[in-house]
N, C-alpha and C. Protein backbone atom coordinates (compact mmCIF):
# COMPACT_ATOMS: atom_id res chain seq x y z
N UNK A 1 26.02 67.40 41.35
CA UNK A 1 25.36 68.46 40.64
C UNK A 1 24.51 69.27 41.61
N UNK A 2 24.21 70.42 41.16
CA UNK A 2 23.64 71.13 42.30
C UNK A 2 22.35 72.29 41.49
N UNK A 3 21.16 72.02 41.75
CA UNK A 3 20.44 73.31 40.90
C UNK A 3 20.37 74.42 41.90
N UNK A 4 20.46 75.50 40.88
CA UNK A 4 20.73 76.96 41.35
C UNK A 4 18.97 77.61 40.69
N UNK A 5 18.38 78.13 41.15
CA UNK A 5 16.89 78.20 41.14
C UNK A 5 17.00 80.16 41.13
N UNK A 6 16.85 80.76 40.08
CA UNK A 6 17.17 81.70 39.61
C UNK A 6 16.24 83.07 39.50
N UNK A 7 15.77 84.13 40.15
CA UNK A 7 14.33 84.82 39.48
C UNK A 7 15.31 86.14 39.98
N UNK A 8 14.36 86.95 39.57
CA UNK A 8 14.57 88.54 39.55
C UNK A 8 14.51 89.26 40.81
N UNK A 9 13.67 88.44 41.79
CA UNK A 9 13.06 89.42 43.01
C UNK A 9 13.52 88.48 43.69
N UNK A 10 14.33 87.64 43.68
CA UNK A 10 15.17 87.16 45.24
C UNK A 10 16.17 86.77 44.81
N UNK A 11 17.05 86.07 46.31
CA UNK A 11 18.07 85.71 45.84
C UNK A 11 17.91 84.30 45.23
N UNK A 12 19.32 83.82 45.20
CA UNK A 12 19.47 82.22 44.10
C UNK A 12 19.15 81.29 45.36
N UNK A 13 18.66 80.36 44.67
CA UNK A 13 18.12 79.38 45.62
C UNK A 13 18.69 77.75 45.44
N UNK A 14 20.12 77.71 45.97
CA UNK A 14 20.71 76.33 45.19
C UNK A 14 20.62 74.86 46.41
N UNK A 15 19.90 74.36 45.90
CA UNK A 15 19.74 72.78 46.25
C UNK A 15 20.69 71.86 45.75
N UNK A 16 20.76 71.04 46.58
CA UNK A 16 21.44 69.68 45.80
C UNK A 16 21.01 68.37 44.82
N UNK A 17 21.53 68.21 44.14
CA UNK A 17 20.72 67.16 43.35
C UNK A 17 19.62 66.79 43.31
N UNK A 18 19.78 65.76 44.24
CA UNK A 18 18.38 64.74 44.75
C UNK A 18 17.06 65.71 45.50
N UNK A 19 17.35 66.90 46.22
CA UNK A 19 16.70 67.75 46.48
C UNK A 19 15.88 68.53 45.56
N UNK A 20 16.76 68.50 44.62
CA UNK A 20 16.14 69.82 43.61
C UNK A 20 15.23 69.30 42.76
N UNK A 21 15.93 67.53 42.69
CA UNK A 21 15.21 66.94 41.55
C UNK A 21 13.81 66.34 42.28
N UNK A 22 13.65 66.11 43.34
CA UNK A 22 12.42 65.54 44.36
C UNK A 22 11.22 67.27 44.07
N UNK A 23 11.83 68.24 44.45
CA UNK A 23 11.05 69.45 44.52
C UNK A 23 10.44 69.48 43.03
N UNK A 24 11.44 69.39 41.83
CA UNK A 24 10.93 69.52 40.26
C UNK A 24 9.57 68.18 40.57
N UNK A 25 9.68 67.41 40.57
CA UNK A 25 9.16 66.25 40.27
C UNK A 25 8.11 66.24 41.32
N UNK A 26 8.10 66.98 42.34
CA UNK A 26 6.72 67.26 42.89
C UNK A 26 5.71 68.43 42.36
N UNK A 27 6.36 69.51 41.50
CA UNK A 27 5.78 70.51 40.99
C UNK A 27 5.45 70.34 39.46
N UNK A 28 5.87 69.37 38.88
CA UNK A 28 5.42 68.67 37.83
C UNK A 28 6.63 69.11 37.26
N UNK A 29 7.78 69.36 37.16
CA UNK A 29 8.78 69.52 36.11
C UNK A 29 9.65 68.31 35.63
N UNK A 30 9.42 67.41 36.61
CA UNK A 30 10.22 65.76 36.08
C UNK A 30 11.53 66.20 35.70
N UNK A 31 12.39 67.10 36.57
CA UNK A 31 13.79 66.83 36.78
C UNK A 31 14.32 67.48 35.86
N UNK A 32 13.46 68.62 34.94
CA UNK A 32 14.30 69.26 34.10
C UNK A 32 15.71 69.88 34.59
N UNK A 33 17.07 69.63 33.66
CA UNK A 33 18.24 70.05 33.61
C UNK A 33 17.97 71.53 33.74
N UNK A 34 17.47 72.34 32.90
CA UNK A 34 17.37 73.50 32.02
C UNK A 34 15.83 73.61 32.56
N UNK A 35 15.00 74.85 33.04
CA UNK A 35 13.45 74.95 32.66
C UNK A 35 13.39 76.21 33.66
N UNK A 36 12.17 76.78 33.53
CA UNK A 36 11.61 77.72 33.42
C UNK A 36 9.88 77.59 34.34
N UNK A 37 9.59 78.15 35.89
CA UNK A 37 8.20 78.16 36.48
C UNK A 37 7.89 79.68 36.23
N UNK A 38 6.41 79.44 35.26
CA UNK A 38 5.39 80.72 34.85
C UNK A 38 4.99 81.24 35.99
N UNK A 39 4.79 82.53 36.16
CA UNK A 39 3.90 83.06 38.03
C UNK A 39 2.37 82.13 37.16
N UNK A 40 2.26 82.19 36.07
CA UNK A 40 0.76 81.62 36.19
C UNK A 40 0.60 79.66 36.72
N UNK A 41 2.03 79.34 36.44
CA UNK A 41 2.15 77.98 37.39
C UNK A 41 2.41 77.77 38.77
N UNK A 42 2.37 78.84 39.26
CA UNK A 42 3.20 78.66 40.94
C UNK A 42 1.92 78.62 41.40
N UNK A 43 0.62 78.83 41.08
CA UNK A 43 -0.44 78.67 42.58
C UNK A 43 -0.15 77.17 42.42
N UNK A 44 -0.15 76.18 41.53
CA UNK A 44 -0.43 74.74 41.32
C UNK A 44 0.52 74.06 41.65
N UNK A 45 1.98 75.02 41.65
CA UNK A 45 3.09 74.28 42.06
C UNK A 45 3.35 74.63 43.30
N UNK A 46 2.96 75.76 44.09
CA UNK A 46 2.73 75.74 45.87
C UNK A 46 1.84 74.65 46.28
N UNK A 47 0.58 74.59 45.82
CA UNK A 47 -0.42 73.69 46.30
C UNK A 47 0.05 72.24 46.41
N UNK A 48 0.78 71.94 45.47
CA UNK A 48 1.48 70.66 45.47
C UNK A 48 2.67 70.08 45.92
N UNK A 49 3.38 71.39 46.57
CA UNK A 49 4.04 70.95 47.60
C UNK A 49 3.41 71.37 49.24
N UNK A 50 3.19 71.71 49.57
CA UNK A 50 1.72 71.83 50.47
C UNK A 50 1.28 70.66 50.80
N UNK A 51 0.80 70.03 49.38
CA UNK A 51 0.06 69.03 49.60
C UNK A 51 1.19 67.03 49.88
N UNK A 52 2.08 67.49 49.60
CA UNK A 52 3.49 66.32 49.19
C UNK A 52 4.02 66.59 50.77
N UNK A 53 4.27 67.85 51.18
CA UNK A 53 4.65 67.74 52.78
C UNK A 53 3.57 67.91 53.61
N UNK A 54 2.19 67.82 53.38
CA UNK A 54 1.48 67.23 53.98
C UNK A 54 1.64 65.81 54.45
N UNK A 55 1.61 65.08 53.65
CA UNK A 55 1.83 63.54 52.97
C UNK A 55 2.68 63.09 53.96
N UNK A 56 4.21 63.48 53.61
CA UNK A 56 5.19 63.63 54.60
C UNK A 56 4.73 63.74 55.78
N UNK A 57 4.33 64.25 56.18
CA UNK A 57 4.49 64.32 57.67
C UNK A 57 3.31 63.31 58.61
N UNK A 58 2.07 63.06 57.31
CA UNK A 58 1.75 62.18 57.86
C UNK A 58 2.05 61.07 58.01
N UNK A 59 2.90 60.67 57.16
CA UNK A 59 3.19 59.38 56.77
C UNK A 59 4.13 59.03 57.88
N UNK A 60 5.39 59.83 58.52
CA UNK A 60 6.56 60.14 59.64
C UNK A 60 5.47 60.24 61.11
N UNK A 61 4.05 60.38 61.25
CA UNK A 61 3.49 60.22 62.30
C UNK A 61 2.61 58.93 62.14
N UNK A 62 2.62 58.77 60.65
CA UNK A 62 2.32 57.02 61.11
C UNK A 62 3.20 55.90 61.67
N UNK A 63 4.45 56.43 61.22
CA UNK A 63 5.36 55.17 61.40
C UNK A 63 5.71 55.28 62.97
N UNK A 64 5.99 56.76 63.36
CA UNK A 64 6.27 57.12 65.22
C UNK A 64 4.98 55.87 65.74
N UNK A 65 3.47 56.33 65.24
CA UNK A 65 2.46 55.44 66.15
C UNK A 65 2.85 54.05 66.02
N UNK A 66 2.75 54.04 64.77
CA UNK A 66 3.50 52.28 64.54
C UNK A 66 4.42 51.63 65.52
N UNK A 67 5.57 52.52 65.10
CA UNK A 67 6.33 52.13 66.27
C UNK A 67 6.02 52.02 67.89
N UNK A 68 5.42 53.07 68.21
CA UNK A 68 5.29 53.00 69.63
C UNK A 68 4.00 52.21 69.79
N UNK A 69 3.56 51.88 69.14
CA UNK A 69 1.92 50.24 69.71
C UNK A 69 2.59 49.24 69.56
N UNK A 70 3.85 48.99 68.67
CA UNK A 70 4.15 47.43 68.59
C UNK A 70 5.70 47.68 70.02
N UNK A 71 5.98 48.80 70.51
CA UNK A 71 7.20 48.43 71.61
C UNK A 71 8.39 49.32 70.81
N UNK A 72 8.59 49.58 69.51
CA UNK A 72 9.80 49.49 69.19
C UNK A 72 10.22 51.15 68.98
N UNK A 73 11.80 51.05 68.85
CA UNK A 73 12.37 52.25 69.02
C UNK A 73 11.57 53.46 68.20
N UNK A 74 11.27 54.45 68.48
CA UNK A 74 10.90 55.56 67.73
C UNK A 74 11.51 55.73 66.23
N UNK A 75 11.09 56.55 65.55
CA UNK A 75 11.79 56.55 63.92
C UNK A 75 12.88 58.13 64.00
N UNK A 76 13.95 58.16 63.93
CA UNK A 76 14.75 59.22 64.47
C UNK A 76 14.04 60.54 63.73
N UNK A 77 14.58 61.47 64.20
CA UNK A 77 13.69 62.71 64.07
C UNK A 77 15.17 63.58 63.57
N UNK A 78 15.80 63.04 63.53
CA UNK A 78 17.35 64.34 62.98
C UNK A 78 17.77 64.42 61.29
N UNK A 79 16.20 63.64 60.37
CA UNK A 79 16.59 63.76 59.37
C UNK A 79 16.10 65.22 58.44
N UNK A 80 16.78 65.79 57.41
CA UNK A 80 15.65 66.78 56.93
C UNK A 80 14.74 66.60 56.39
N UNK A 81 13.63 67.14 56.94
CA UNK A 81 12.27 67.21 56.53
C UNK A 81 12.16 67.75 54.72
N UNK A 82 11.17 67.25 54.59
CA UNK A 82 10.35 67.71 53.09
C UNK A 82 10.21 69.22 53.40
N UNK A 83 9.60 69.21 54.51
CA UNK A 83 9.23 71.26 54.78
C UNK A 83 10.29 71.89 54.87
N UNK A 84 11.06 71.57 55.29
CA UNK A 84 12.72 72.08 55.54
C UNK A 84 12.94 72.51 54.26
N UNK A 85 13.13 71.44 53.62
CA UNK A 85 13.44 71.76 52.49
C UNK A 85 13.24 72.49 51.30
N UNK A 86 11.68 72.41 51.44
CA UNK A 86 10.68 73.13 50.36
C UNK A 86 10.16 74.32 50.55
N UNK A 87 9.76 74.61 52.11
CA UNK A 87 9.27 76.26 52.36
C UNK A 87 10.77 77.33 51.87
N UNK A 88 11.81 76.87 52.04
CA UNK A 88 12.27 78.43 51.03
C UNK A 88 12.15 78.38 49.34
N UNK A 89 11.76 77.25 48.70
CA UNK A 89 11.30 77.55 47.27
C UNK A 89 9.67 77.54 47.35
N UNK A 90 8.69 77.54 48.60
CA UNK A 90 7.55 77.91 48.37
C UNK A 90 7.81 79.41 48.87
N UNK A 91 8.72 79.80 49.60
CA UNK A 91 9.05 81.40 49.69
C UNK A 91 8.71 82.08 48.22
N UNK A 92 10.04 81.23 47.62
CA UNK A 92 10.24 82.05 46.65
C UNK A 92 9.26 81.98 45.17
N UNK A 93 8.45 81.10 45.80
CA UNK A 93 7.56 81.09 44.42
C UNK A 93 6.12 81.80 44.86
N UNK A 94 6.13 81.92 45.70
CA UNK A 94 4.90 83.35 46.83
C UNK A 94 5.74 84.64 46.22
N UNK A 95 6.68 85.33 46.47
CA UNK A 95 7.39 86.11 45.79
C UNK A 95 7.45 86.29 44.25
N UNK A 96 7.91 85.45 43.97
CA UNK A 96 8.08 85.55 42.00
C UNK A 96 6.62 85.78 41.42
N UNK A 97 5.60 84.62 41.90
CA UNK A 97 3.86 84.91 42.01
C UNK A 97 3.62 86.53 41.98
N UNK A 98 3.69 86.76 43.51
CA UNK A 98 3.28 88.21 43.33
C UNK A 98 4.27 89.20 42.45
N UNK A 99 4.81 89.12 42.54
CA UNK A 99 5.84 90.08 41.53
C UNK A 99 5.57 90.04 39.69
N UNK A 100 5.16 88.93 39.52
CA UNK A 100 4.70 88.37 38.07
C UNK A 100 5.95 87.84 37.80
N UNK A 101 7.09 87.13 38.26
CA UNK A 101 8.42 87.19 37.43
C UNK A 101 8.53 85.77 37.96
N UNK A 102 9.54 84.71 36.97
CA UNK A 102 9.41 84.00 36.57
C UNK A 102 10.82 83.13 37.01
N UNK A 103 10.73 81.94 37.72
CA UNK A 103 11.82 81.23 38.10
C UNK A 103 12.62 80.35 37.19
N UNK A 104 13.95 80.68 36.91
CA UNK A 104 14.37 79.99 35.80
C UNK A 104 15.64 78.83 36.69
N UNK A 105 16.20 77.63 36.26
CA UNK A 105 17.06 76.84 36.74
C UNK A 105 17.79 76.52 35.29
N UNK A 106 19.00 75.99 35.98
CA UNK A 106 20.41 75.05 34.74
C UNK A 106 20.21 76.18 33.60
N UNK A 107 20.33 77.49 34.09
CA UNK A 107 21.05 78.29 32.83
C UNK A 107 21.95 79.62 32.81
């Protein structure tokens, strides 16, 4: 399955499954099939991914230190990131925000 992330002032923004459903479920939508982000919800739903790939990345520079005080191999670095993933739907929800218009998915 794949969500296609839908608004007026950009283009479509389609993720894959587990992607789309990690991004809902960090912005508080819990994986809706079908739903709808208000511009009056996107400051709370930027901030919270902001704040989730914050998290991320600290958490990926704890485990590098980890690793390198106890000897052992580094933690590979060729996977995609949370930011990777999320700064083009925090693009597009900076956009839809200012514009007043409204991101719709699964319809």
């Amino acid at each position: 399955m794949l969500y296609k992330f839908k608004s007026k002032v950009t283009g479509d923004l389609i993720m894959l499954e587990p992607n789309g459903r990690q991004i809902l479920n960090i912005v508080g939508k819990e994986s809706l099939v079908k739903g709808i982000l208000l511009p009056q919800d996107m400051p709370a739903a930027i901030a919270a991914l902001e704040l989730a790939i914050a998290q991320d990345e600290a958490a990926l520079e704890q485990r590098r230190q980890s690793a390198q005080t106890a000897g052992e191999t580094l933690p590979s670095t060729d996977r995609v990131t949370l930011r990777q993933r999320a700064v083009p739907f925090i693009d597009m929800l900076k956009q839809c925000q200012k514009a007043e218009k409204e991101i719709v998915w699964g319809v």
